[in-house]
Protein backbone atom coordinates (compact mmCIF):
# COMPACT_ATOMS: atom_id res chain seq x y z
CA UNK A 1 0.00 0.00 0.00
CA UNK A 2 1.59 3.45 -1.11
CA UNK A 3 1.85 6.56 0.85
CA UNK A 4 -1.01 8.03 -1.66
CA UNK A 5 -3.71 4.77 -0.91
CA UNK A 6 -2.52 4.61 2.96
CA UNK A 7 -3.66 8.51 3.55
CA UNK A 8 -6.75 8.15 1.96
CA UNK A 9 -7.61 4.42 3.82
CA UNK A 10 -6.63 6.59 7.36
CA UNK A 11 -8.89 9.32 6.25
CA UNK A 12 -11.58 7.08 5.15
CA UNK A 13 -11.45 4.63 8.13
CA UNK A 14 -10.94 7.87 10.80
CA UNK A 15 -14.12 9.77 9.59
CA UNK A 16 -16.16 6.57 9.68
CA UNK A 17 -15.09 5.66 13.35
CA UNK A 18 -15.84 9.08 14.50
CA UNK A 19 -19.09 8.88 13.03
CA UNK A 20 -19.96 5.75 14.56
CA UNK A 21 -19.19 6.63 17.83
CA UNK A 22 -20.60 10.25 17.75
CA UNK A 23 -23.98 8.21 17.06
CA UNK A 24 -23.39 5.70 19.48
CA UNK A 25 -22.82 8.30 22.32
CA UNK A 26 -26.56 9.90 21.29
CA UNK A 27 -28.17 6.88 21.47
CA UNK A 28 -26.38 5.06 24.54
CA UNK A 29 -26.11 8.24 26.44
CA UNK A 30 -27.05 11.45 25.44
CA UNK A 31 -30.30 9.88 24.83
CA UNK A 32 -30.69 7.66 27.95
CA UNK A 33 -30.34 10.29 30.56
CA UNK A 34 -30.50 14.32 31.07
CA UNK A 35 -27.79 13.79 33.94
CA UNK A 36 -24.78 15.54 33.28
CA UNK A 37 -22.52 13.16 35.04
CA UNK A 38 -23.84 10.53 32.55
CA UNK A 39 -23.26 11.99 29.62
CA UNK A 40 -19.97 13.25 30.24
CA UNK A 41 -18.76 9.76 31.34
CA UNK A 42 -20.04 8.60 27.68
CA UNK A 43 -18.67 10.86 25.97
CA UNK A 44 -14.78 10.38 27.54
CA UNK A 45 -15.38 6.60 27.22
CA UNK A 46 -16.67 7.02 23.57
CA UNK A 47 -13.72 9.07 22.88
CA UNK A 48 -10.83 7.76 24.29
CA UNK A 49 -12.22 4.25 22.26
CA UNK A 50 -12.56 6.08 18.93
CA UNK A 51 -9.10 7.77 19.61
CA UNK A 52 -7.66 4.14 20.19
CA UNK A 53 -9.28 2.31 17.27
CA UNK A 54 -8.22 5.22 14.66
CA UNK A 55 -4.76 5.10 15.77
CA UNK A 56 -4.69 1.18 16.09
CA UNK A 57 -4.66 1.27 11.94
CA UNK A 58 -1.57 3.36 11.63
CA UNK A 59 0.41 2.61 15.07
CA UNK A 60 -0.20 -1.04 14.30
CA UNK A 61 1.89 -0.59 10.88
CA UNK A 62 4.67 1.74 11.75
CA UNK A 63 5.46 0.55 15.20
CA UNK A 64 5.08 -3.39 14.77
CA UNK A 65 6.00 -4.26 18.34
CA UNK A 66 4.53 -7.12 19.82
CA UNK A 67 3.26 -5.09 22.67
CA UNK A 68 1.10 -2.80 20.45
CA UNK A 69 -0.98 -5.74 18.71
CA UNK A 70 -1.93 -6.79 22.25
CA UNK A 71 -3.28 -3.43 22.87
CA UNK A 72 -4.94 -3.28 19.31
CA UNK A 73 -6.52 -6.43 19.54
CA UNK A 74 -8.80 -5.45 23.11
CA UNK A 75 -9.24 -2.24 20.60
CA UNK A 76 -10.34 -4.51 18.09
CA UNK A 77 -12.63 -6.28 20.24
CA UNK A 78 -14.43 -3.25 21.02
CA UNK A 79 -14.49 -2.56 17.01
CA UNK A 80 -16.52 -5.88 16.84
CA UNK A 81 -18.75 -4.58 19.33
CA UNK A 82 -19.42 -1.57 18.21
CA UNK A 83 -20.41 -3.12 15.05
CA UNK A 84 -23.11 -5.46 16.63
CA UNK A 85 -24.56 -2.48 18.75
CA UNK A 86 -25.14 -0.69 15.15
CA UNK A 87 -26.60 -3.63 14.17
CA UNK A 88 -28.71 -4.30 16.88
CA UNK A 89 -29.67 -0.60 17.44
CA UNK A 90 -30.34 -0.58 13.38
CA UNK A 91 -32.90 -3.46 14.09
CA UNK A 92 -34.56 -2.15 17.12
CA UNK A 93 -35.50 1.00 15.04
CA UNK A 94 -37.08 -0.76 12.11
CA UNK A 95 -39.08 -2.65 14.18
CA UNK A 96 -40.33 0.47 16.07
CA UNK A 97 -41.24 1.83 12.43
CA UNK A 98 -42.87 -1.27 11.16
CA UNK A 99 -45.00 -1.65 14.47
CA UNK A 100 -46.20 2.45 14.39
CA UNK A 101 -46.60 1.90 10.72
CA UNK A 102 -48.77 -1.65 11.42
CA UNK A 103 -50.66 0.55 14.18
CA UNK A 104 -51.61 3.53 11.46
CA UNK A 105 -52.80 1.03 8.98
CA UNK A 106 -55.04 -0.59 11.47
CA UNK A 107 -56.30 3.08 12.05
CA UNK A 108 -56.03 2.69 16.09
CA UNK A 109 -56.10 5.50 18.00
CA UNK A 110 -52.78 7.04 19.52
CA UNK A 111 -52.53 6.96 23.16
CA UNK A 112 -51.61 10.76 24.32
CA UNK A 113 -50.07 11.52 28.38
CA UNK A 114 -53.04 13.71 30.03
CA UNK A 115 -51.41 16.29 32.65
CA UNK A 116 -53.35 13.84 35.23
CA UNK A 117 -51.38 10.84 34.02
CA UNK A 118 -53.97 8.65 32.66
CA UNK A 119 -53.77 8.71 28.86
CA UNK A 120 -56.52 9.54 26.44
CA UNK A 121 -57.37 8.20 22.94
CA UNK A 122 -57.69 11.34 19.71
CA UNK A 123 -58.42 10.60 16.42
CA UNK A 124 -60.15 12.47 13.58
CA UNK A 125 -63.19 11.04 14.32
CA UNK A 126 -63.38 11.55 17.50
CA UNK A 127 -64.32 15.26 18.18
CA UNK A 128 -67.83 15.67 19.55
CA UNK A 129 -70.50 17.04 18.01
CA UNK A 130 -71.63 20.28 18.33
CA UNK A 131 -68.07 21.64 19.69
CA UNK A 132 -66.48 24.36 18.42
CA UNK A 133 -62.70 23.89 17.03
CA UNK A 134 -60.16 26.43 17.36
CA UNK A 135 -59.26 28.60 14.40
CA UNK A 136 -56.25 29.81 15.16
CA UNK A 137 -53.69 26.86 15.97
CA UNK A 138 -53.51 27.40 19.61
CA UNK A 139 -53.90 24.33 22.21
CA UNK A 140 -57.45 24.92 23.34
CA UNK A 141 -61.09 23.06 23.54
CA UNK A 142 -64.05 24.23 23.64
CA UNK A 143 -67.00 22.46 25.67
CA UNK A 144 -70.72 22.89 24.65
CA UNK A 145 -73.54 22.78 27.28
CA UNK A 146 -74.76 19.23 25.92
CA UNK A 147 -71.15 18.30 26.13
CA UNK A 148 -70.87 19.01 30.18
CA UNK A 149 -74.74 17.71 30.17
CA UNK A 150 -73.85 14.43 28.95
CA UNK A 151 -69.91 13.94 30.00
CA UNK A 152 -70.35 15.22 33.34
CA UNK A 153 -68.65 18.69 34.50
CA UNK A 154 -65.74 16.87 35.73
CA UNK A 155 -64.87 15.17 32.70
CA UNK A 156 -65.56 18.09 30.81
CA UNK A 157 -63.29 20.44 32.79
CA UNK A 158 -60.52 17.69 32.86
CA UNK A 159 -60.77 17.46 28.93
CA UNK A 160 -60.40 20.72 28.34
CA UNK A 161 -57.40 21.47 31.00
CA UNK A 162 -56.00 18.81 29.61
CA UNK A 163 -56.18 20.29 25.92
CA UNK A 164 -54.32 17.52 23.83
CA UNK A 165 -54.27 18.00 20.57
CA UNK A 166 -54.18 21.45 18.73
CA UNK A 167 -56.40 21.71 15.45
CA UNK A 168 -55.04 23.62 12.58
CA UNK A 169 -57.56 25.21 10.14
CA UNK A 170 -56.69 24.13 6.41
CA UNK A 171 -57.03 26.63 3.43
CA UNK A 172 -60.63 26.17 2.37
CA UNK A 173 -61.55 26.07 5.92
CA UNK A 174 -60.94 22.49 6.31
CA UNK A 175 -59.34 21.53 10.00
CA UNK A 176 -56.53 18.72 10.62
CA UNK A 177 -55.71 17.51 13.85
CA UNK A 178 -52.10 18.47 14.57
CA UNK A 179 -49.61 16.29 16.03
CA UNK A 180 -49.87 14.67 19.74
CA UNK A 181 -47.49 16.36 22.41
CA UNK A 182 -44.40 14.75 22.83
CA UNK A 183 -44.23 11.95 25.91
CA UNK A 184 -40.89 12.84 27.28
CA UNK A 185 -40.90 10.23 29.14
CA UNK A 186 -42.75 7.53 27.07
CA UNK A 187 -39.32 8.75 24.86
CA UNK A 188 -36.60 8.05 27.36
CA UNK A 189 -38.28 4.92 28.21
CA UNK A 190 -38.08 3.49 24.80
CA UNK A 191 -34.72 4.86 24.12
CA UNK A 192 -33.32 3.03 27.55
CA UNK A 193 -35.37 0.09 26.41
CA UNK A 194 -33.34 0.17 22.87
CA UNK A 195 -29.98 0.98 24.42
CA UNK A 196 -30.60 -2.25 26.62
CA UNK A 197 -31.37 -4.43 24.57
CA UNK A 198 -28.72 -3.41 22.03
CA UNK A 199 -26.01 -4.07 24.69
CA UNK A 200 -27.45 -6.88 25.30
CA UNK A 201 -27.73 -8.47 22.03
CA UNK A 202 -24.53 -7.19 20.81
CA UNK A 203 -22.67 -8.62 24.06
CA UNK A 204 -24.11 -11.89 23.73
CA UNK A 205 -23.15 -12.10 19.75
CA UNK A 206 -19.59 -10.69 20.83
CA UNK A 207 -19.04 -13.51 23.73
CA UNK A 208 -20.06 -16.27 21.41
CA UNK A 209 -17.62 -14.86 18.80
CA UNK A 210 -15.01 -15.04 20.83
CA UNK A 211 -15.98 -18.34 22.41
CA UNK A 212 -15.66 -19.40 19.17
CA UNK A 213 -12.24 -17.87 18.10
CA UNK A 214 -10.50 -19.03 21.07
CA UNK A 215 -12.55 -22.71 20.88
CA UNK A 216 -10.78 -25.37 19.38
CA UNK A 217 -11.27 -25.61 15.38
CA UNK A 218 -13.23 -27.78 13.79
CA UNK A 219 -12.36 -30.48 11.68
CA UNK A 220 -13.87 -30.57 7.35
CA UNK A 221 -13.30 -33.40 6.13
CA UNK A 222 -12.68 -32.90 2.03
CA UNK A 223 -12.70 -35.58 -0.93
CA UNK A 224 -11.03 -34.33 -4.34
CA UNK A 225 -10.26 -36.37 -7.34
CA UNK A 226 -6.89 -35.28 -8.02
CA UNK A 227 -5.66 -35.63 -12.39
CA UNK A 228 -3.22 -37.87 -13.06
CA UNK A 229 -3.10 -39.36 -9.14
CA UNK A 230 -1.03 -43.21 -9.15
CA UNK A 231 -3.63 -45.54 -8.04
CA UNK A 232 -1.33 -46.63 -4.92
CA UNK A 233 -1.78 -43.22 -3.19
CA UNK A 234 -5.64 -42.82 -3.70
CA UNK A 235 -7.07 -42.41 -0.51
CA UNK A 236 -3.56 -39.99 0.12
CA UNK A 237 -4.54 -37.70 2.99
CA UNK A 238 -3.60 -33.93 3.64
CA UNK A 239 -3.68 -32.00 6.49
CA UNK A 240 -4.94 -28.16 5.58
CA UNK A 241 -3.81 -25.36 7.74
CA UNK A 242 -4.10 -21.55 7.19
CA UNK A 243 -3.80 -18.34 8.94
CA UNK A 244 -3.20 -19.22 12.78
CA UNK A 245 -1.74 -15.96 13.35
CA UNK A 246 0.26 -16.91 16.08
CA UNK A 247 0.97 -13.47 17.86
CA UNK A 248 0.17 -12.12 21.49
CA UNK A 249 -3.01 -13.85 21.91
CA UNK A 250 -3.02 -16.80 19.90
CA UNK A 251 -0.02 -18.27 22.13
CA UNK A 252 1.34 -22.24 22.80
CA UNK A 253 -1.80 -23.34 24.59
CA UNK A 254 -3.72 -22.63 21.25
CA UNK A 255 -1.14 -24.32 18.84
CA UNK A 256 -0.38 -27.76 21.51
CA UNK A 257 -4.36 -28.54 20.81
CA UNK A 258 -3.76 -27.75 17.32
CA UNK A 259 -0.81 -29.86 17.16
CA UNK A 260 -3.24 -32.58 18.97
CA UNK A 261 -6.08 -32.33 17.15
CA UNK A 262 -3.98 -32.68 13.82
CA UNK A 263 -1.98 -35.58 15.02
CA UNK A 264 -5.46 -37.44 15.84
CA UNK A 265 -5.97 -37.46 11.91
CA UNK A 266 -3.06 -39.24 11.13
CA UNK A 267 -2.02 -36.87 7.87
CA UNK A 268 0.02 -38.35 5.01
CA UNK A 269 0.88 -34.52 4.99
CA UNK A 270 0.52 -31.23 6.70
CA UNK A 271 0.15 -28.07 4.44
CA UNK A 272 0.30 -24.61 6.13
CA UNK A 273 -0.80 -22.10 3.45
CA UNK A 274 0.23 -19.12 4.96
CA UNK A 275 -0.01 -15.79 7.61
CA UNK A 276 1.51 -18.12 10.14
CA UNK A 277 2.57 -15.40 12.70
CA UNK A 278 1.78 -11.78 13.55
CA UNK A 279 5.52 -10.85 15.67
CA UNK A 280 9.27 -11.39 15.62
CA UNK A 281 11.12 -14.92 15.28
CA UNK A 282 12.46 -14.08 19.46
CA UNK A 283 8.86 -13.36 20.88
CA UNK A 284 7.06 -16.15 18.88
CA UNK A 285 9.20 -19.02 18.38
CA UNK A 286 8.76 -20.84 21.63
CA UNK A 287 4.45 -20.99 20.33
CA UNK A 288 5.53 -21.50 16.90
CA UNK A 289 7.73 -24.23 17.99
CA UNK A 290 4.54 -26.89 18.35
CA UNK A 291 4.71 -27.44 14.95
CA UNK A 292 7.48 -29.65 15.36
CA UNK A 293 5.71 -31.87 17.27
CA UNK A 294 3.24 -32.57 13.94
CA UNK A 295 3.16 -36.08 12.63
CA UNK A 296 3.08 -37.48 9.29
CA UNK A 297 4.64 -39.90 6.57
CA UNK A 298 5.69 -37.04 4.51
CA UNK A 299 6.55 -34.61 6.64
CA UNK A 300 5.07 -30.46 7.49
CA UNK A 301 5.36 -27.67 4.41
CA UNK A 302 5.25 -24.27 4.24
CA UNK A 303 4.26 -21.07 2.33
CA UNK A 304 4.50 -17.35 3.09
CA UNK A 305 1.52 -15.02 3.66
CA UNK A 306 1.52 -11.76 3.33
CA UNK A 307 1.59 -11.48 7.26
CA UNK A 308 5.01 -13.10 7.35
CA UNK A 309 6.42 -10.36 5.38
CA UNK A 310 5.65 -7.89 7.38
CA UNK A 311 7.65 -9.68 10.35
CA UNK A 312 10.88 -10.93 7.92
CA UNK A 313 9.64 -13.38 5.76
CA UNK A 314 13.35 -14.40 5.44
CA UNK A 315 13.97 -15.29 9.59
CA UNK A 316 10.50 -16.87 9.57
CA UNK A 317 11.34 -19.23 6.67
CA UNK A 318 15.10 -20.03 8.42
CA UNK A 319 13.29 -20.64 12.12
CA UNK A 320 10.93 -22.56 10.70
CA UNK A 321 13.15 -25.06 9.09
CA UNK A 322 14.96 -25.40 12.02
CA UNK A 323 11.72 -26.30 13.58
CA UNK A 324 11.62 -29.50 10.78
CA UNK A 325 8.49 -27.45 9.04
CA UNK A 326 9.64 -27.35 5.10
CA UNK A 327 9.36 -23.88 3.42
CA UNK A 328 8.29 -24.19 -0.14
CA UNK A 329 9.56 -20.63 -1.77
CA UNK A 330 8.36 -20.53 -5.31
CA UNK A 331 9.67 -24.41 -6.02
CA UNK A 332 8.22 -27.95 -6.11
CA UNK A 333 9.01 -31.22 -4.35
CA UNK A 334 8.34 -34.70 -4.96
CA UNK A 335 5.66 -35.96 -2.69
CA UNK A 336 6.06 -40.10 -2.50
CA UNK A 337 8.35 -42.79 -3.89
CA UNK A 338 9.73 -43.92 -7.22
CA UNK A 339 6.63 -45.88 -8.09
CA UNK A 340 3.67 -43.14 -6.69
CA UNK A 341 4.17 -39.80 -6.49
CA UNK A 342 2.57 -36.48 -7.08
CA UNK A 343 4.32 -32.94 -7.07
CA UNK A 344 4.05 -30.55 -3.82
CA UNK A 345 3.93 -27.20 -5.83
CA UNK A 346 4.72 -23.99 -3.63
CA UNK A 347 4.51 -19.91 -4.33
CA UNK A 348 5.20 -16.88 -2.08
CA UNK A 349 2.40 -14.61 -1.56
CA UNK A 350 0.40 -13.34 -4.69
CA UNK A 351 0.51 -9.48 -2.74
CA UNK A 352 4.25 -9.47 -1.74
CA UNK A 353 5.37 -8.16 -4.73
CA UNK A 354 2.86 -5.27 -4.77
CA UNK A 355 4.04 -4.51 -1.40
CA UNK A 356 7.78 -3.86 -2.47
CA UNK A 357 8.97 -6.86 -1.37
CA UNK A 358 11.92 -8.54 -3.46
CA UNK A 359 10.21 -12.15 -3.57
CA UNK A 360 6.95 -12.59 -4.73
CA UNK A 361 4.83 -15.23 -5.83
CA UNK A 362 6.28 -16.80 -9.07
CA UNK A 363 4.33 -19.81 -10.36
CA UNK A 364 6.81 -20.18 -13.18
CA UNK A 365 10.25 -20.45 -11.30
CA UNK A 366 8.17 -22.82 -9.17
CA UNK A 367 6.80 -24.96 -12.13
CA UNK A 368 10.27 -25.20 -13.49
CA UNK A 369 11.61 -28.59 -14.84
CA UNK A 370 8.42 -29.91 -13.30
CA UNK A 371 6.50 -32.94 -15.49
CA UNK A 372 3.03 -31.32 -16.51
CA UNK A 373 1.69 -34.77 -16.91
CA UNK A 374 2.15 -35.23 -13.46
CA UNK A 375 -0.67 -35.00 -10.55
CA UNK A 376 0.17 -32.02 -8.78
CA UNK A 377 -1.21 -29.89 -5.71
CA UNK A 378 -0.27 -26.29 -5.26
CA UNK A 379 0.18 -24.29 -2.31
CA UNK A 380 -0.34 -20.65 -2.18
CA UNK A 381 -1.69 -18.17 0.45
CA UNK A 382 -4.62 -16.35 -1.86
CA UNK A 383 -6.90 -17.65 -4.24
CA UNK A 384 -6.30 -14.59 -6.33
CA UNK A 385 -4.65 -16.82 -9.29
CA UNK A 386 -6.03 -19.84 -9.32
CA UNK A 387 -7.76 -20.33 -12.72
CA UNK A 388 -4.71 -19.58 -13.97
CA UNK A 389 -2.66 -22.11 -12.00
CA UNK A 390 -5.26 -24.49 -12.84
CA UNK A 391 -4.52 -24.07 -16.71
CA UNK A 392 -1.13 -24.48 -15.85
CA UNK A 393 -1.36 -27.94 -14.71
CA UNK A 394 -2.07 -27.72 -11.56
CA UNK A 395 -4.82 -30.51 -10.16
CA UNK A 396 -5.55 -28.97 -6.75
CA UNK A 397 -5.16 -25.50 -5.18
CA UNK A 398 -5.19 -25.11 -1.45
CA UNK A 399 -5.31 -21.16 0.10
CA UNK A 400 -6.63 -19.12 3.01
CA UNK A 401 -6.18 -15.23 3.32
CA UNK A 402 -9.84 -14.32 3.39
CA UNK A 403 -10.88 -16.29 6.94
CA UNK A 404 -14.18 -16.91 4.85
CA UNK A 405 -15.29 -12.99 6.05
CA UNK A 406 -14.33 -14.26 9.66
CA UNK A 407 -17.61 -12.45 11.66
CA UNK A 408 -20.84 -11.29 10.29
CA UNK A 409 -21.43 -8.76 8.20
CA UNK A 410 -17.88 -9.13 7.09
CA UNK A 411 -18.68 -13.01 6.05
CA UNK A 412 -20.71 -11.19 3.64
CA UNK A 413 -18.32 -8.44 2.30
CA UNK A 414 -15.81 -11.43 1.26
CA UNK A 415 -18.20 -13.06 -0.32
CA UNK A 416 -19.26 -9.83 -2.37
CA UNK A 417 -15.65 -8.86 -3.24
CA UNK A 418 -13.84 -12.74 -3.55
CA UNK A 419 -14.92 -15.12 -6.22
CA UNK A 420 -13.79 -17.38 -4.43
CA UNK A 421 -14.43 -16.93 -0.43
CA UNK A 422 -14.47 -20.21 1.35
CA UNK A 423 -14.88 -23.40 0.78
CA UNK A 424 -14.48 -26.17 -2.29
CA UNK A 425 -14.71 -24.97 -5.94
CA UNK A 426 -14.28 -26.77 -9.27
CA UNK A 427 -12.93 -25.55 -13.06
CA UNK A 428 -13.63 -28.60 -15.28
CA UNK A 429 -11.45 -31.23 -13.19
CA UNK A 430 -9.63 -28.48 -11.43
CA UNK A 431 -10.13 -27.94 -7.82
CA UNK A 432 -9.42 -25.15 -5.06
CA UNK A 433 -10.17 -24.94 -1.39
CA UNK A 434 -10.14 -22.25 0.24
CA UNK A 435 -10.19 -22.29 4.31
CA UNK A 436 -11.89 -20.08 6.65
CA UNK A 437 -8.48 -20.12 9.02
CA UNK A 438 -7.09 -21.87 12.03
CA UNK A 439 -6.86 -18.90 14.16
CA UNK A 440 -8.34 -15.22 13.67
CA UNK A 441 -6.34 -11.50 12.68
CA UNK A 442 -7.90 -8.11 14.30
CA UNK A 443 -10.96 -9.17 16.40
CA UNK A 444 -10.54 -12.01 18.17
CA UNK A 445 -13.97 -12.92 16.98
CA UNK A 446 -15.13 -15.82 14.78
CA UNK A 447 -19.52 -15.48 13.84
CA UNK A 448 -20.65 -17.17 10.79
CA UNK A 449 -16.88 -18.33 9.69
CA UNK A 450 -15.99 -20.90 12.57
CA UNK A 451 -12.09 -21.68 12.40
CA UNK A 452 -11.35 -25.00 10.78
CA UNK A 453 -8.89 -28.20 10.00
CA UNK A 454 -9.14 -28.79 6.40
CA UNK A 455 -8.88 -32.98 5.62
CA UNK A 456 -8.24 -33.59 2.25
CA UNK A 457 -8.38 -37.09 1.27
CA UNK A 458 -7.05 -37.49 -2.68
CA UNK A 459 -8.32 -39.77 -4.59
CA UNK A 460 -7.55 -41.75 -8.09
């Protein structure tokens, strides 16, 4: 991202989270209460989060220190939130509008506060005969004898101290009943009544995200013909991995029940397509480390993300040789023995060399000398070029980068802007998967795009 597209993303991202939170103070606040003390406490708390999650963009890229992710990612949480309480406030609203609306159409009266308390029905209909309406706007009735005959002289009096609704006079003569008072209170009522519940609902969709984040990930099991496969390694299994983001939450706890859970499968092979880490080879590599405890007949490979970068792509790729994990940097390896094999095809990341970054992905370097006749699999971190690959040669892609949208409404942004978002997809006898992720990046939140251990079993 240049200078040029960075400024205008800050600018962009900074006006919308000042927006949001300006409206969320009104609502949650400045709307809930006249007490000073009460607004003033929302508005430091809205501000000193908006300050945070505007800087958390730019601090996070300038000063990549360990330290700062950890505070960026509890100001990341809060950016979930915040999203949800839109939400939920958005919802509360529309159902207020389609109920008043429902109510109108029905033609039921409106219920208006008397000074006395007790409320009082007003419609067009409803003026009694014989009275006399007010010409000029003001907030008066006017009682007629058979009026205080029939209602009573109480009733009478208390209808017109109470004078609740104004009437207008038309051109032409024609009168219109203007609108009802304003229930102050009826207002704050409902207002506290929609803060509430938006808290509420957005709290409880915001636990069970991150329940799910931090839970263990569950396990897809995959079946994909792969072109040109030997008979003797149908059945061949893989074990997919993709974006753990091992950084300062996702720490060794996460990655021994990884490690685990993996092992249970009993993998022919472990693939790890990518954004690995979010810190520095010292800070991370005692988590990272797990991976050498992975088990399988052919061993645990590698390819950069466009996470790694940002972190040294080249100390990640040294440690994590030294950690028996196999980085596959724009070459190919020979998966098998003399009499079955298929090729293990690997690329660096399809954005590096946008970024500035001296390697990028090259499909041709890693193609080179390679058998196209061959069965092949291909590892690379984004989806962005697989029709390509697949004319190529290559039999099956497997990717990550877009953690499927990772929480609603984002789920749903992938899938607008990727073509290919999550999940299996076919070209003729092509294939690519494309996994939601093994961990999470930003938000430690996970709603509608649970985390997951891709099984791929090959066949024939």
């Amino acid at each position: 991202m240049d200078t040029a597209r960075f400024i205008l993303f800050a600018l962009v991202t900074g006006i919308a989270t000042v927006a949001v939170h300006v409206y969320l103070y009104r609502r949650l606040f400045a709307a809930t209460s006249e007490h000073r003390a009460w607004r003033r406490v929302g508005m430091g708390v809205m501000t000193v989060l908006g300050t945070l999650l505007v800087l958390s963009w730019s601090v996070t890229r300038f000063l990549p220190m360990d330290s700062t992710f950890a505070v960026a990612t509890a100001v990341w949480t809060w950016m979930g939130m915040a999203i949800y309480l839109l939400l939920a406030l958005g919802v509360l609203g529309a159902v207020r509008k389609v109920a008043a609306r429902m109510q109108r159409t029905r033609g039921e009266p409106t219920a208006v506060e008397l000074r006395g308390g007790e409320p009082a029905s007003m419609s067009h209909r409803s003026t009694h005969a014989g009275g006399t309406l007010a010409a000029t706007g003001t907030e008066s009735v006017s009682v007629t004898p058979e009026a205080l005959a029939t209602s009573g002289h109480g009733a009478a009096a208390t209808h017109a101290e109470a004078a609740p609704v104004a009437m207008a006079e038309r051109p032409g003569g024609a009168t219109s009943e203007a609108p009802a008072p304003v229930d102050v209170e009826r207002r704050r009522f409902l207002a506290r009544a929609a803060a509430g519940g938006a808290v509420l609902a957005a709290g409880g969709v915001t636990g069970f995200g991150m329940w799910s984040a931090f839970h263990p990930p569950v396990v897809n099991e995959v079946a994909v013909k792969l072109p040109g496969l030997p008979k003797a390694l149908d059945g061949f299994s893989i074990v997919h991995l993709s974006d753990i983001h091992v950084g300062p939450v996702i720490r060794r706890r996460f990655m021994d029940e990884l490690v685990r859970r993996c092992n249970a499968l009993r993998p022919d092979l472990v693939c790890i397509t990518g954004d690995l880490v979010d810190g520095h080879v010292a800070s991370l590599a005692p988590a990272v480390s797990a991976l050498s405890e992975l088990k399988s007949r052919h061993g645990t490979y590698f390819v950069t993300g466009n996470h790694e970068y940002y972190w040294s792509d080249a100390a990640w790729a040294e440690a994590l040789e030294r950690m028996d994990v196999h980085v596959l940097r724009n070459r190919h390896v020979r998966i098998g023995d003399t009499a079955a094999s298929f090729d293990l095809v690997g690329v660096d990341d399809w954005s590096a060399g946008k970024m500035g970054f001296s390697q990028g992905y090259d499909l041709a370097a890693a193609t080179a000398g390679r058998d196209s006749e061959r069965a092949s699999v291909l590892l690379a971190h984004q989806p962005s070029n697989w029709k390509v690959a697949a004319r190529e040669g290559m039999g099956l892609q497997l990717s990550g980068h877009t953690h499927g949208g990772q929480f609603f409404p984002f789920t749903l942004a992938v899938s607008a802007i990727w073509e290919h978002d999550a999940g299996l997809f076919h070209e003729g006898d092509r294939h690519l998967y494309v996994s939601r992720g093994t961990g999470f990046w930003g938000p430690p939140l996970r709603v509608g795009a649970p985390p997951e251990i891709v099984r791929v079993t090959l066949l024939a």
